[in-house]
Protein backbone atom coordinates (compact mmCIF):
# COMPACT_ATOMS: atom_id res chain seq x y z
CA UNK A 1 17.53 -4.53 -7.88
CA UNK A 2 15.93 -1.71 -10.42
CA UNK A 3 13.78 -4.81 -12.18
CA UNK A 4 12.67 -6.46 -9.14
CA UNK A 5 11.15 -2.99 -7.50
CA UNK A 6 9.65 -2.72 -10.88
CA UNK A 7 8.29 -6.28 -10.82
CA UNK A 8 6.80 -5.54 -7.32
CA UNK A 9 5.51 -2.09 -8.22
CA UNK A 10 3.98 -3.22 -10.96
CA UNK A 11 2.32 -6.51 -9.28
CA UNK A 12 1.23 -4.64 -5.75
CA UNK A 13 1.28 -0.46 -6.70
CA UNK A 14 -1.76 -0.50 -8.29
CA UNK A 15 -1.04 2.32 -10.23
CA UNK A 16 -3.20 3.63 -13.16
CA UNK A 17 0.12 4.30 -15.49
CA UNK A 18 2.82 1.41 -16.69
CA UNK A 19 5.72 1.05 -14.39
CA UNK A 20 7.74 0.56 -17.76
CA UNK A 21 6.48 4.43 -18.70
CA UNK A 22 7.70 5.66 -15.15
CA UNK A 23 11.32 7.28 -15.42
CA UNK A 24 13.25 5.57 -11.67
CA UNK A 25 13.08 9.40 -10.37
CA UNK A 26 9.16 9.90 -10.70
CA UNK A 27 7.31 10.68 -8.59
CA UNK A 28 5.50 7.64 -7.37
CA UNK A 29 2.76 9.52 -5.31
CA UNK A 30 2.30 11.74 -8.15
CA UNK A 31 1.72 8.68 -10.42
CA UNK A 32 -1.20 7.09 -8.58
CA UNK A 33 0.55 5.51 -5.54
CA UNK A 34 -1.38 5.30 -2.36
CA UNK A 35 -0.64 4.70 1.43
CA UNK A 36 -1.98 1.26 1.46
CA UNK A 37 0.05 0.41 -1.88
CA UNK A 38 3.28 1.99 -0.63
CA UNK A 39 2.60 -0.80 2.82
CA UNK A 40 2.13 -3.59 0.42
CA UNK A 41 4.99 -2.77 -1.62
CA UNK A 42 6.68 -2.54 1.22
CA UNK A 43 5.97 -6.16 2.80
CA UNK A 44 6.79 -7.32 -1.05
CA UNK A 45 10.66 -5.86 -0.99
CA UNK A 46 10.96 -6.85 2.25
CA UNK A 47 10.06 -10.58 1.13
CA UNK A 48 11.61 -10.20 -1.96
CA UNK A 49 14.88 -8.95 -0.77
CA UNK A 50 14.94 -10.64 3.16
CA UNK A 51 15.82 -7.24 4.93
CA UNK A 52 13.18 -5.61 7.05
CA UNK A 53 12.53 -1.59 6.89
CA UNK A 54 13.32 0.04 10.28
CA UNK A 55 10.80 2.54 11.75
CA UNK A 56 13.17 5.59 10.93
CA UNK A 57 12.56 4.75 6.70
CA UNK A 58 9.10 3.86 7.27
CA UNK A 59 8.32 7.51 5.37
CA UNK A 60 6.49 8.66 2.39
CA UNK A 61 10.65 9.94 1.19
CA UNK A 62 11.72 6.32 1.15
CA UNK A 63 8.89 5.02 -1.38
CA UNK A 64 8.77 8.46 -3.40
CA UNK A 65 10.49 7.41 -6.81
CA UNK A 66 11.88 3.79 -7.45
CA UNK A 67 15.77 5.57 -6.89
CA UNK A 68 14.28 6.63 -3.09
CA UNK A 69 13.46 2.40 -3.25
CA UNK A 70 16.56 1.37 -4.37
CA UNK A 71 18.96 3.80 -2.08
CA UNK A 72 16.51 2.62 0.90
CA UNK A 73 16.68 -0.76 0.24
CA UNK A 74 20.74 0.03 -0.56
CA UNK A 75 21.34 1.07 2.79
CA UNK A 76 19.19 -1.50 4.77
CA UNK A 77 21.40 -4.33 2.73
CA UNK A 78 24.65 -2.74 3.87
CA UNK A 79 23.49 -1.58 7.50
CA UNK A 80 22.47 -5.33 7.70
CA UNK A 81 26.16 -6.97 6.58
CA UNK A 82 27.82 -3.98 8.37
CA UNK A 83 25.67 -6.19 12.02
């Protein structure tokens, strides 16, 4: 899951430094990641990954470091086979 948020955030994040440089609890924001990138990395995990992201993690938490992408994407996996 790690290397496919990195794939995405590296394809859609637009972000000025190397996702490869980018230890998973950095700050994302911090490292160049706008609002429209976080939306169209969002619409890329949800493709990549078939879930869809409920309202309530629709936050800036969610998409702060690629472990806050993993844990949300986590728990939307396992909320959805829990259905």
């Amino acid at each position: 899951m790690n290397e496919t948020i990195r794939e995405l955030l590296a394809r859609v994040g637009g972000l000025p430094v190397a996702v490869t440089e980018l230890e998973d609890a950095a700050d994302l924001y911090a490292a160049g990641l706008s609002s429209f990138a976080s939306v169209q990395l969002m619409l890329a995990i949800e493709e990549a990954f078939d879930i869809e992201f409920p309202d309530s993690l629709l936050n800036r938490k969610s998409f702060a470091s690629i472990s806050a992408i993993e844990q949300t994407v986590a728990q939307i996996v396992k909320a959805r086979e829990a259905a």
